[in-house]
C-alpha atoms as a PDB file:
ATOM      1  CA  UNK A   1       7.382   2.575   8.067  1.00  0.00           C
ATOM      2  CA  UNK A   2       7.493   6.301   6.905  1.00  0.00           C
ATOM      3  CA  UNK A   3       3.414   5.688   5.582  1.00  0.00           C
ATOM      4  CA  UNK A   4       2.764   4.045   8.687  1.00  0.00           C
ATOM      5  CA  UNK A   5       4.350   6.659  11.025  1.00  0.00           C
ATOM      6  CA  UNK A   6       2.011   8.953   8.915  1.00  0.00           C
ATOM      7  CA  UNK A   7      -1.250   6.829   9.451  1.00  0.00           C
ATOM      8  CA  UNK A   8      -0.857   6.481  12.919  1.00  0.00           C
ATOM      9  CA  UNK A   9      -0.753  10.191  13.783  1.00  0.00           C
ATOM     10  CA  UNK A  10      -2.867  11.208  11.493  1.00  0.00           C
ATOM     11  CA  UNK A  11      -5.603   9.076  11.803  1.00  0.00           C
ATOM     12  CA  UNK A  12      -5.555   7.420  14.952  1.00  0.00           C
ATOM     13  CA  UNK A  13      -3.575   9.854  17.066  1.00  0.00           C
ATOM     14  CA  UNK A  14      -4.889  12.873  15.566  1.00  0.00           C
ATOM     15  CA  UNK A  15      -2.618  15.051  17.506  1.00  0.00           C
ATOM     16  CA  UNK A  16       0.236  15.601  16.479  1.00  0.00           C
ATOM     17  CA  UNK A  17       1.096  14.590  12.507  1.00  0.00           C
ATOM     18  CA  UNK A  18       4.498  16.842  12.803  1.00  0.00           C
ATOM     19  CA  UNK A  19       6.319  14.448  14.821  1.00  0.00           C
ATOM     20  CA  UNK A  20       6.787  11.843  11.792  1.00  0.00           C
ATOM     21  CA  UNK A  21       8.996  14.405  10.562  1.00  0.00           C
ATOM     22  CA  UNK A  22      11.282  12.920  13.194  1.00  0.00           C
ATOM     23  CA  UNK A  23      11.853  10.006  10.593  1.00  0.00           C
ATOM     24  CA  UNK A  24      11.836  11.929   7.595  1.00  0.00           C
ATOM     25  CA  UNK A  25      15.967  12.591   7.355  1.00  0.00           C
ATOM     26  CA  UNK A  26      16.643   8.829   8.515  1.00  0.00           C
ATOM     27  CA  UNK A  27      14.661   7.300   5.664  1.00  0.00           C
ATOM     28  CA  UNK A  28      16.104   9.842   3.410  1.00  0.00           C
ATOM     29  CA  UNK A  29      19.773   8.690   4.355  1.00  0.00           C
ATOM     30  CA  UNK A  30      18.518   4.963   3.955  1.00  0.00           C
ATOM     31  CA  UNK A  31      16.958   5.491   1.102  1.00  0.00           C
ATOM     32  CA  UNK A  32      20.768   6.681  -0.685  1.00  0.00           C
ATOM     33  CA  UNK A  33      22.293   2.871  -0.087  1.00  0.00           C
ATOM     34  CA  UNK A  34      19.356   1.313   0.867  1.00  0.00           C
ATOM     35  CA  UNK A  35      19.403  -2.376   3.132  1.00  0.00           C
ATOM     36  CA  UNK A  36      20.243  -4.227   0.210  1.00  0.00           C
ATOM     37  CA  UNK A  37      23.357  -2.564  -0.828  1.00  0.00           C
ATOM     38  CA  UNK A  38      24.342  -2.342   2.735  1.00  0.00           C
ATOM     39  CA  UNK A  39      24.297  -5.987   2.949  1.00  0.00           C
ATOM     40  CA  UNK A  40      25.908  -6.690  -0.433  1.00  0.00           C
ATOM     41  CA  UNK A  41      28.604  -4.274   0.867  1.00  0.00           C
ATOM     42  CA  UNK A  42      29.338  -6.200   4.193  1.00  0.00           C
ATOM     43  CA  UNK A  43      29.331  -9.317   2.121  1.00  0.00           C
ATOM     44  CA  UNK A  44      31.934  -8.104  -0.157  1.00  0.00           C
ATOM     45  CA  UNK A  45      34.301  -6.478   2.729  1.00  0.00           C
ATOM     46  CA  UNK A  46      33.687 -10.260   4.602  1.00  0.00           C
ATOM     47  CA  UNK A  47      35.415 -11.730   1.587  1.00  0.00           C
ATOM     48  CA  UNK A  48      38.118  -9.469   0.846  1.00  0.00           C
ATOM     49  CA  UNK A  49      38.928  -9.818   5.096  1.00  0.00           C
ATOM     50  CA  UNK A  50      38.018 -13.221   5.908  1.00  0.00           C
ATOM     51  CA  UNK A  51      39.043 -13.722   9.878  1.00  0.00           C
ATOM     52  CA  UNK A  52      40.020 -16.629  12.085  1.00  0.00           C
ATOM     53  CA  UNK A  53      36.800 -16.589  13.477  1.00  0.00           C
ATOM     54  CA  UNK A  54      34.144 -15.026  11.292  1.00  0.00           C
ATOM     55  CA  UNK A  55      30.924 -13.944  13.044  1.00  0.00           C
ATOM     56  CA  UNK A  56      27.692 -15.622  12.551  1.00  0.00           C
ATOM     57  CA  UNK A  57      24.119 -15.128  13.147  1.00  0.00           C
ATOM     58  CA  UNK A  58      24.777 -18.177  15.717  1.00  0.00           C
ATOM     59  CA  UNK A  59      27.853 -16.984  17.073  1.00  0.00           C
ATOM     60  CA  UNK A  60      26.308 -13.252  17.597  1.00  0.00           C
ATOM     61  CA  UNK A  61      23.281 -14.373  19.087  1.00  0.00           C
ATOM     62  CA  UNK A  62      25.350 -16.257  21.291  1.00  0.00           C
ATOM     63  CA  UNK A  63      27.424 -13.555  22.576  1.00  0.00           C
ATOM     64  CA  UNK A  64      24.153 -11.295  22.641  1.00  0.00           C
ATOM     65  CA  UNK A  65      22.802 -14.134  25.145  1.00  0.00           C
ATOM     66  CA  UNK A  66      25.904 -14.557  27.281  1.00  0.00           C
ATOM     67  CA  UNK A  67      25.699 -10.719  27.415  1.00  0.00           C
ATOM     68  CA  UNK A  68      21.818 -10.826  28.385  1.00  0.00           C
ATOM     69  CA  UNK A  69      22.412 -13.228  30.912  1.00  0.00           C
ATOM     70  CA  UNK A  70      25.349 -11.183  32.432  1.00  0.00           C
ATOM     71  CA  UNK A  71      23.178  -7.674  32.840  1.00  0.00           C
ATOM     72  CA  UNK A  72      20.532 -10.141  34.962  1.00  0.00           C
ATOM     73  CA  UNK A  73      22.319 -11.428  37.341  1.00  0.00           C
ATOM     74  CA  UNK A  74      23.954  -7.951  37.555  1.00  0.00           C
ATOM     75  CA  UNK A  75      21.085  -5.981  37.963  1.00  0.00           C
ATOM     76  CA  UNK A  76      18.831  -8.880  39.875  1.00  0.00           C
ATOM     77  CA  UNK A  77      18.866  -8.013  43.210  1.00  0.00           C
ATOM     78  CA  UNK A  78      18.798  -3.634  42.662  1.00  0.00           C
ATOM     79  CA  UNK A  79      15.662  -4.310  40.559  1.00  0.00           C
ATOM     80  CA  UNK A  80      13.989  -7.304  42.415  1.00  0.00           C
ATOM     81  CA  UNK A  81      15.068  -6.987  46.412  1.00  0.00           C
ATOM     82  CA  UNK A  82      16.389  -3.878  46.729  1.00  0.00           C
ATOM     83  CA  UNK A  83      12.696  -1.730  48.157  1.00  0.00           C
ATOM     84  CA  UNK A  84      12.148   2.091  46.617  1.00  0.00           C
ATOM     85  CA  UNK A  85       9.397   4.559  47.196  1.00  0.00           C
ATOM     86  CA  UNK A  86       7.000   3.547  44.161  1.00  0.00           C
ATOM     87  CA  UNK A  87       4.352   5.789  42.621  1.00  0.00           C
ATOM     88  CA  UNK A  88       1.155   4.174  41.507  1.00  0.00           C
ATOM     89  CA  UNK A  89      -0.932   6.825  39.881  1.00  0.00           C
ATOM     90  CA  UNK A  90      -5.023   6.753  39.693  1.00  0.00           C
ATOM     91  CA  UNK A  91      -4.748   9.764  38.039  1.00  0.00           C
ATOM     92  CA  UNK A  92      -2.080  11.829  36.336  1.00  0.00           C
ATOM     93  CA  UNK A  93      -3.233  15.013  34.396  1.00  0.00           C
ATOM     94  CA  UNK A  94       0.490  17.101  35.104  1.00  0.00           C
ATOM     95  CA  UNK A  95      -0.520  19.243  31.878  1.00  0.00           C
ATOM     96  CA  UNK A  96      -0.696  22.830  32.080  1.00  0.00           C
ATOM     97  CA  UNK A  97      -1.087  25.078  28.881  1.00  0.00           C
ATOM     98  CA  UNK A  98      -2.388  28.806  28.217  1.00  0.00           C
ATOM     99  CA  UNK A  99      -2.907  31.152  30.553  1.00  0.00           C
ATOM    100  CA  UNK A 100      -5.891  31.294  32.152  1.00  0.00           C
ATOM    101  CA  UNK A 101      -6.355  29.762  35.843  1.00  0.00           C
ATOM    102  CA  UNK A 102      -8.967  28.978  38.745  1.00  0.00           C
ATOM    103  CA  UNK A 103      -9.279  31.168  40.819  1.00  0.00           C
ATOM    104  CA  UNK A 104     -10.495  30.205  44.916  1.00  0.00           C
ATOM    105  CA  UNK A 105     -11.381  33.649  46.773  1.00  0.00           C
ATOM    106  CA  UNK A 106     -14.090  33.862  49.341  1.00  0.00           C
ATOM    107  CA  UNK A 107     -16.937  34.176  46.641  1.00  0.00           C
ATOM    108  CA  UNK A 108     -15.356  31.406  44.446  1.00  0.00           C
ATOM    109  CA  UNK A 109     -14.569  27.763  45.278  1.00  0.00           C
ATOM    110  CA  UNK A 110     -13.214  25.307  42.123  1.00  0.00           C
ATOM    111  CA  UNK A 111     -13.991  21.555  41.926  1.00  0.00           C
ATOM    112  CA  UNK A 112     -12.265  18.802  40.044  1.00  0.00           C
ATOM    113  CA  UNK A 113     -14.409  15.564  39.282  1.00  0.00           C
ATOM    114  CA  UNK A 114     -12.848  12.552  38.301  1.00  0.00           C
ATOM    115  CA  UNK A 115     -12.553   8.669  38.285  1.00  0.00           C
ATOM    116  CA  UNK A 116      -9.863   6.694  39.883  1.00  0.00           C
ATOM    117  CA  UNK A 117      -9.718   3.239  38.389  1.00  0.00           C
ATOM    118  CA  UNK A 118      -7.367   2.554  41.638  1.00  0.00           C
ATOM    119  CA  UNK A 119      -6.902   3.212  45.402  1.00  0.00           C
ATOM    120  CA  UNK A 120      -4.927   6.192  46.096  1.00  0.00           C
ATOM    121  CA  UNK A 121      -3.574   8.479  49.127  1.00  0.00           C
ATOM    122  CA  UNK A 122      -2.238  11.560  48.115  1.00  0.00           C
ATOM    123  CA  UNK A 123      -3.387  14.479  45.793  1.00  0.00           C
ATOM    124  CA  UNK A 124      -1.054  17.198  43.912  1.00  0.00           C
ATOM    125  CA  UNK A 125      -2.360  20.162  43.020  1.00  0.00           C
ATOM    126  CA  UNK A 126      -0.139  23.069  41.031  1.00  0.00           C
ATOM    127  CA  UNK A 127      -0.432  26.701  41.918  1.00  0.00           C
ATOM    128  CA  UNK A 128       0.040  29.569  39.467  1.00  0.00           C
ATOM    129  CA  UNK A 129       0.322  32.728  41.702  1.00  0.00           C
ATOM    130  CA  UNK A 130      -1.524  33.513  45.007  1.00  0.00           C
ATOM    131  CA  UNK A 131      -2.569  37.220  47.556  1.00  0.00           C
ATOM    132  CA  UNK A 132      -2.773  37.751  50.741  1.00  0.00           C
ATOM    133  CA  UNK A 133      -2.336  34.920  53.780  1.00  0.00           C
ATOM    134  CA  UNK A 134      -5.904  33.187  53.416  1.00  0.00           C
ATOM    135  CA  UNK A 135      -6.560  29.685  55.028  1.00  0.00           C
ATOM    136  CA  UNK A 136      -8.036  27.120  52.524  1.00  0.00           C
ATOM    137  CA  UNK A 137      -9.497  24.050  52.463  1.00  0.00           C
ATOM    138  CA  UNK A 138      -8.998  21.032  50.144  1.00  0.00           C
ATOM    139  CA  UNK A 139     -11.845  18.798  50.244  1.00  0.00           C
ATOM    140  CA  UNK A 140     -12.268  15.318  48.612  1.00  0.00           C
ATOM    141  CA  UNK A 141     -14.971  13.495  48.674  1.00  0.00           C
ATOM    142  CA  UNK A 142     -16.719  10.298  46.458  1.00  0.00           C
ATOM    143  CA  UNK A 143     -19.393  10.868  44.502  1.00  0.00           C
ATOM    144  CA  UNK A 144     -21.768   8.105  46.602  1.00  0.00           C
ATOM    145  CA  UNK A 145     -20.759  10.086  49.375  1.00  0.00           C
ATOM    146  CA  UNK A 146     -19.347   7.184  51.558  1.00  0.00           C
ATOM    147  CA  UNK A 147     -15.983   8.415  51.513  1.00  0.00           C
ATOM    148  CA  UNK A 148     -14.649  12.063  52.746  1.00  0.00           C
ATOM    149  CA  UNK A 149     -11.459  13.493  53.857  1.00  0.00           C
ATOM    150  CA  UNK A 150     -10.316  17.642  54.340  1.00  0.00           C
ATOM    151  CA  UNK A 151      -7.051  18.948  54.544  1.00  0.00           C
ATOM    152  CA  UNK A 152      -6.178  22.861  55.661  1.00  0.00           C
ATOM    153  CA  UNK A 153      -3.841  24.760  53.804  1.00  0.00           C
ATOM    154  CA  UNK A 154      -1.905  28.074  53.080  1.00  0.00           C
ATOM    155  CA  UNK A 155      -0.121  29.362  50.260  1.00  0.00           C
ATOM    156  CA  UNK A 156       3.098  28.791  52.084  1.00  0.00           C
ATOM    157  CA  UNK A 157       2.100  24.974  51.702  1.00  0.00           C
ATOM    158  CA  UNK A 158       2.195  25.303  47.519  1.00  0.00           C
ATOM    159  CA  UNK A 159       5.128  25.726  45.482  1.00  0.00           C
ATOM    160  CA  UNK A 160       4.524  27.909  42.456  1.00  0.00           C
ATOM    161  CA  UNK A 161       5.021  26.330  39.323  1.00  0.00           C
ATOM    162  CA  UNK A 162       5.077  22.772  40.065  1.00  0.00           C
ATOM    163  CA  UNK A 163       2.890  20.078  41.848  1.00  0.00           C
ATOM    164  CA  UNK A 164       2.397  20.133  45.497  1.00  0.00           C
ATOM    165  CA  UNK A 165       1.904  17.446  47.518  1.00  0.00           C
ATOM    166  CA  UNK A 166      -1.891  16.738  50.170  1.00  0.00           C
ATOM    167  CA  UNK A 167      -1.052  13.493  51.663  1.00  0.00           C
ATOM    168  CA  UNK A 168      -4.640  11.624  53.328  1.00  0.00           C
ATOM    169  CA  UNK A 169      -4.582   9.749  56.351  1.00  0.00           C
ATOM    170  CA  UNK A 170      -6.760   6.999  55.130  1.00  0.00           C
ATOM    171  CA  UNK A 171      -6.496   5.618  51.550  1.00  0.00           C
ATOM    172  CA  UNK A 172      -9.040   6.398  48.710  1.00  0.00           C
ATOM    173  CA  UNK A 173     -10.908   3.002  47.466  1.00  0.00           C
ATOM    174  CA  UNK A 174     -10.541   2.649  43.726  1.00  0.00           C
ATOM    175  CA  UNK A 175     -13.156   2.034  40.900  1.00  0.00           C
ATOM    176  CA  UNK A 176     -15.134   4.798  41.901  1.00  0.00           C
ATOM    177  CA  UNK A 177     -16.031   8.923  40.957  1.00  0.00           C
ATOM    178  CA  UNK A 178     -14.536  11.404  43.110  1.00  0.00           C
ATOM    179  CA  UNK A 179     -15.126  15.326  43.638  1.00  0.00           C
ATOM    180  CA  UNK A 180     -12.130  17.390  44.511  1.00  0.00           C
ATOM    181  CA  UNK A 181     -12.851  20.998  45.942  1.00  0.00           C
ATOM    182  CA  UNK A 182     -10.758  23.999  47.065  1.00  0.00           C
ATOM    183  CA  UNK A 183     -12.425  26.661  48.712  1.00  0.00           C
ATOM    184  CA  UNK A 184     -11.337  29.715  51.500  1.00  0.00           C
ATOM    185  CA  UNK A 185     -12.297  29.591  54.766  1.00  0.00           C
ATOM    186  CA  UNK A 186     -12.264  32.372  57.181  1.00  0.00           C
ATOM    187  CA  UNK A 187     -12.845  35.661  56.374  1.00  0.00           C
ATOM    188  CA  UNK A 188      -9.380  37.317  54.168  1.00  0.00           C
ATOM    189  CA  UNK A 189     -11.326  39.630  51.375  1.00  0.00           C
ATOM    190  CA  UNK A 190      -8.488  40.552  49.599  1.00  0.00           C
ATOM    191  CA  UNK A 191      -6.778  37.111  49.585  1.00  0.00           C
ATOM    192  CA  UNK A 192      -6.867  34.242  46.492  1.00  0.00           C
ATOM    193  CA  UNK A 193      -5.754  31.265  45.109  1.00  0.00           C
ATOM    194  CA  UNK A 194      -4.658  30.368  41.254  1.00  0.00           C
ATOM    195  CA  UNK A 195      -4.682  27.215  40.350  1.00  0.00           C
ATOM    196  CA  UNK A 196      -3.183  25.899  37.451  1.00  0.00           C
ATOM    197  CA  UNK A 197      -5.421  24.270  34.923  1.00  0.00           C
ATOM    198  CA  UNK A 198      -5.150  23.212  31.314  1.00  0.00           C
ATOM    199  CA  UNK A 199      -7.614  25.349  29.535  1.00  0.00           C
ATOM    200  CA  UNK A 200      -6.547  26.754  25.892  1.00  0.00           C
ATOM    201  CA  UNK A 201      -3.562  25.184  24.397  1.00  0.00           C
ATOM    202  CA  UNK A 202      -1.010  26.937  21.849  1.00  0.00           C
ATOM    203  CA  UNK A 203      -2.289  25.255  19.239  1.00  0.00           C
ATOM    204  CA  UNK A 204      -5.710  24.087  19.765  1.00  0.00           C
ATOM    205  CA  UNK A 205      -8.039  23.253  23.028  1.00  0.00           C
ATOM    206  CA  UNK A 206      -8.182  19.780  23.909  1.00  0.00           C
ATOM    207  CA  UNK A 207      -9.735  17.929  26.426  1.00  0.00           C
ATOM    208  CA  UNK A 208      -6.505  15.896  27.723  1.00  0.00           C
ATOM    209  CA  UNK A 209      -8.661  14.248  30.704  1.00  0.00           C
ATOM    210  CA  UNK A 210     -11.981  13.411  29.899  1.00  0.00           C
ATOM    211  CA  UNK A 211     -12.965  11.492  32.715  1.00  0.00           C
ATOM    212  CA  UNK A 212     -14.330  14.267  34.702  1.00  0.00           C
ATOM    213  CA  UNK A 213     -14.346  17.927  34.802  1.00  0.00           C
ATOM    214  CA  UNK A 214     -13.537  21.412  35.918  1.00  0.00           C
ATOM    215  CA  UNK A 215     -16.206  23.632  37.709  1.00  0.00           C
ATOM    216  CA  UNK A 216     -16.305  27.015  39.159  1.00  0.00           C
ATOM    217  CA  UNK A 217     -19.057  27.347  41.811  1.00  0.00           C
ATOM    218  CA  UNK A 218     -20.796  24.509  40.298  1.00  0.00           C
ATOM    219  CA  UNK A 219     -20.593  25.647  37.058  1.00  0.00           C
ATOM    220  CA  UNK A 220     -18.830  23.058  34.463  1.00  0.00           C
ATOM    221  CA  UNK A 221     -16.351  24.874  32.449  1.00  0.00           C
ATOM    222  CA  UNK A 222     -16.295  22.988  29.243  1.00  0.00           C
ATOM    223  CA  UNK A 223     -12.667  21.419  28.012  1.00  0.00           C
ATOM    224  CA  UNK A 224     -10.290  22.791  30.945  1.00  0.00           C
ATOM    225  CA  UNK A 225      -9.586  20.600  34.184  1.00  0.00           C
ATOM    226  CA  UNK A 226      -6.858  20.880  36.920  1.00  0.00           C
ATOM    227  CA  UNK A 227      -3.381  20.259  36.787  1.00  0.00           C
ATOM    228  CA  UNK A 228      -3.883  17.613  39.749  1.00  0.00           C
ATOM    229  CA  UNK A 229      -2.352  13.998  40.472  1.00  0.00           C
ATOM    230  CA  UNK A 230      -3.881  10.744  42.204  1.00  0.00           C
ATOM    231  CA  UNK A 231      -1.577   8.468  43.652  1.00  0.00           C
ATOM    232  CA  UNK A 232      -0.760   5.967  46.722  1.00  0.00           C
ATOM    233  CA  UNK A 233       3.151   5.722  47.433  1.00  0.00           C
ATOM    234  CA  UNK A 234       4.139   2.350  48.321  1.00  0.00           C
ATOM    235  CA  UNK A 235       7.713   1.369  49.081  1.00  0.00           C
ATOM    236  CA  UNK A 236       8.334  -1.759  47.239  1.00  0.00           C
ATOM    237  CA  UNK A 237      10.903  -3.190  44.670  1.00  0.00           C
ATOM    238  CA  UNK A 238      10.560  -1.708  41.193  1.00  0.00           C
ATOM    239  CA  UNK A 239       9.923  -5.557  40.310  1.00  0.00           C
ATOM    240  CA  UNK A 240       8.689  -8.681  41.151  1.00  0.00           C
ATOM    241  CA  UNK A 241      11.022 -11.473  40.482  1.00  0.00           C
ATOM    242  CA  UNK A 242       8.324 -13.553  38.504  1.00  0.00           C
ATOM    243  CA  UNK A 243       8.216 -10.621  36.311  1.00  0.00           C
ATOM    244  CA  UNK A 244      11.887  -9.924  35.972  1.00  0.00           C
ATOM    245  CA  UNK A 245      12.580 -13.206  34.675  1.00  0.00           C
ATOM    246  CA  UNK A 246       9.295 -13.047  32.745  1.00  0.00           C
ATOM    247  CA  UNK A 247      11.436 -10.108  30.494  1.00  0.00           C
ATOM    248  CA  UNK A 248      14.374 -11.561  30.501  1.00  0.00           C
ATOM    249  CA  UNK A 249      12.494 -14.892  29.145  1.00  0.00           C
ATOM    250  CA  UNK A 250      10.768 -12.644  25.739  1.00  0.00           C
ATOM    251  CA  UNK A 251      14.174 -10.745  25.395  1.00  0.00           C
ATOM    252  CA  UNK A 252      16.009 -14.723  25.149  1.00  0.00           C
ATOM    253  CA  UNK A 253      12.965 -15.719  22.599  1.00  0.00           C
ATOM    254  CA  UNK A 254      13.862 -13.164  20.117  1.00  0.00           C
ATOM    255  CA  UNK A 255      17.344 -13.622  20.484  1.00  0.00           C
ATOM    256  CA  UNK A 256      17.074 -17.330  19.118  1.00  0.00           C
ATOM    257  CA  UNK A 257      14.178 -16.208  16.693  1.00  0.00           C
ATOM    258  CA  UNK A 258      16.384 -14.481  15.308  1.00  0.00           C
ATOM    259  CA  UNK A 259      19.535 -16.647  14.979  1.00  0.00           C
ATOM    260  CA  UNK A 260      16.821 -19.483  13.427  1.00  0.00           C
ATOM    261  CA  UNK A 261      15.751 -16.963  11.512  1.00  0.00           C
ATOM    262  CA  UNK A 262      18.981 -15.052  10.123  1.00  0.00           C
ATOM    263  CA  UNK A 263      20.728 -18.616   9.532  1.00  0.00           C
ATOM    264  CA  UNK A 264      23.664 -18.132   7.126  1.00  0.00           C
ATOM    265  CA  UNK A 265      22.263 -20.609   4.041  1.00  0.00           C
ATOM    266  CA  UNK A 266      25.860 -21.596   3.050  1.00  0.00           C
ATOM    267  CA  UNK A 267      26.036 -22.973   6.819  1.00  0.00           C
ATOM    268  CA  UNK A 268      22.963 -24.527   6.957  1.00  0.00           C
ATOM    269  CA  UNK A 269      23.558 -26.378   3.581  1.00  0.00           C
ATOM    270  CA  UNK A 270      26.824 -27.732   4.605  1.00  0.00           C
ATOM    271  CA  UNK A 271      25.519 -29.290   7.804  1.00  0.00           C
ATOM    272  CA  UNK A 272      22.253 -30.362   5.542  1.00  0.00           C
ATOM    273  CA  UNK A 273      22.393 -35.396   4.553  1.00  0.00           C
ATOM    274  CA  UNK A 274      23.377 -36.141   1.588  1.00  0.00           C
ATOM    275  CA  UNK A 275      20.373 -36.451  -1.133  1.00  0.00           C
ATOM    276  CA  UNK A 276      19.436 -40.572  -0.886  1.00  0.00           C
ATOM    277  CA  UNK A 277      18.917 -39.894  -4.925  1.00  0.00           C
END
């Protein structure tokens, strides 16, 4: 597990090999008994305190089913009936690293293109620092052109340092390429906008979202894209029932799996005919 944990984000993450030092110390204290002796040991402390009613595989996975069945009924109708505002994201780029940001001022409008592989209503855009009492625009628009809504804004409509919400009066059809663009309007010279972006990381520059990118009156600025969100809020139960049960049904398979599997062999020879020989 320790050379796989290595593979995987070395070679197919490629992004961050440090974090399999998260498993380094556990092996290490494994590695000083080990599974075998660990099993050996519970064997011998089973024999020197035999009980009235000794637990089994059976007996566990019993209990551990009981238990299941328990937390469903439990939890059935806050996770199935019960409704909740839901987010479905199209997009969700909420990264933001080094310190550079785009800029919207009278000369200078910034524009976000990306795909949405789903419908979506609102936009959230983050905001670094901002001058002056300007009036700007966020427009959003699909690439075919079919599709176009504007919303006005001031800074007093941002929150620095997090997302901020645009909601749309008419949903966004998914499946399609999308231009988002925030420019001034009016006439405030000495006003601006930062916007937060994620341009050059602490460690290297990545392009996190590579679906579309991040341009400064028209011109693409290569590996950096806004700190925005796509998403339509629905208010629906977190889930169906068909797929509630659907969980619960794997989580039962496993449990027997592995009371077939983890059969005590003393138990399953006493309860084995006779030999006709």
């Amino acid at each position: 597990m320790l050379f796989g944990n290595f593979v995987f984000y070395i070679f197919v993450w490629e992004a961050e090999p440090r974090y399999a030092l998260l498993f380094f110390f556990p092996f290490l204290i494994m590695n000083c008994y080990g599974v075998s002796r660990l099993q050996q040991w519970l064997s011998e402390k089973r024999q020197m305190h035999r009980s009235l009613w000794p637990i089994t595989s059976q007996r566990a996975a019993h209990l551990l089913v009981i238990l299941l069945l328990a937390v469903t009924v439990f939890h059935f109708r806050a996770i199935t009936q019960e409704s909740d505002v839901q987010y479905r994201y199209a997009i969700n780029q909420n990264q933001r690293k080094g310190s550079l940001q785009a800029r919207v001022s009278l000369n200078q409008n910034v524009s976000q293109t990306f795909y949405a592989d789903r419908s979506f209503d609102h936009i959230s855009l983050g905001m670094s620092r901002s001058k002056g009492e300007g009036t700007y625009q966020v427009t959003l628009r699909s690439r075919s052109g079919d599709e176009g809504q504007t919303k006005r804004f001031t800074k007093h409509d941002l929150k620095r340092g997090t997302l901020s919400d645009f909601n749309f009066v008419r949903p966004f059809r998914g499946k399609k390429k999308y231009v988002l663009t925030v420019s001034m309007i009016g006439n405030q010279q000495q006003s601006y906008l930062d916007l937060a972006i994620h341009g050059k990381g602490l460690f290297e520059q990545r392009d996190l979202y590579r679906g579309g990118s991040l341009r400064v009156n028209g011109r693409m600025l290569e590996g950096k894209d806004l700190q925005f969100r796509a998403y339509l809020r629905d208010t629906r139960p977190y889930l169906s029932t068909t797929s509630y049960f659907a969980f619960v049904s794997i989580l039962l398979l496993m449990i027997i799996l592995f009371a077939d599997v983890y059969r005590d062999p003393a138990e399953v020879l006493r309860h084995m005919p006779p030999d006709p020989a």
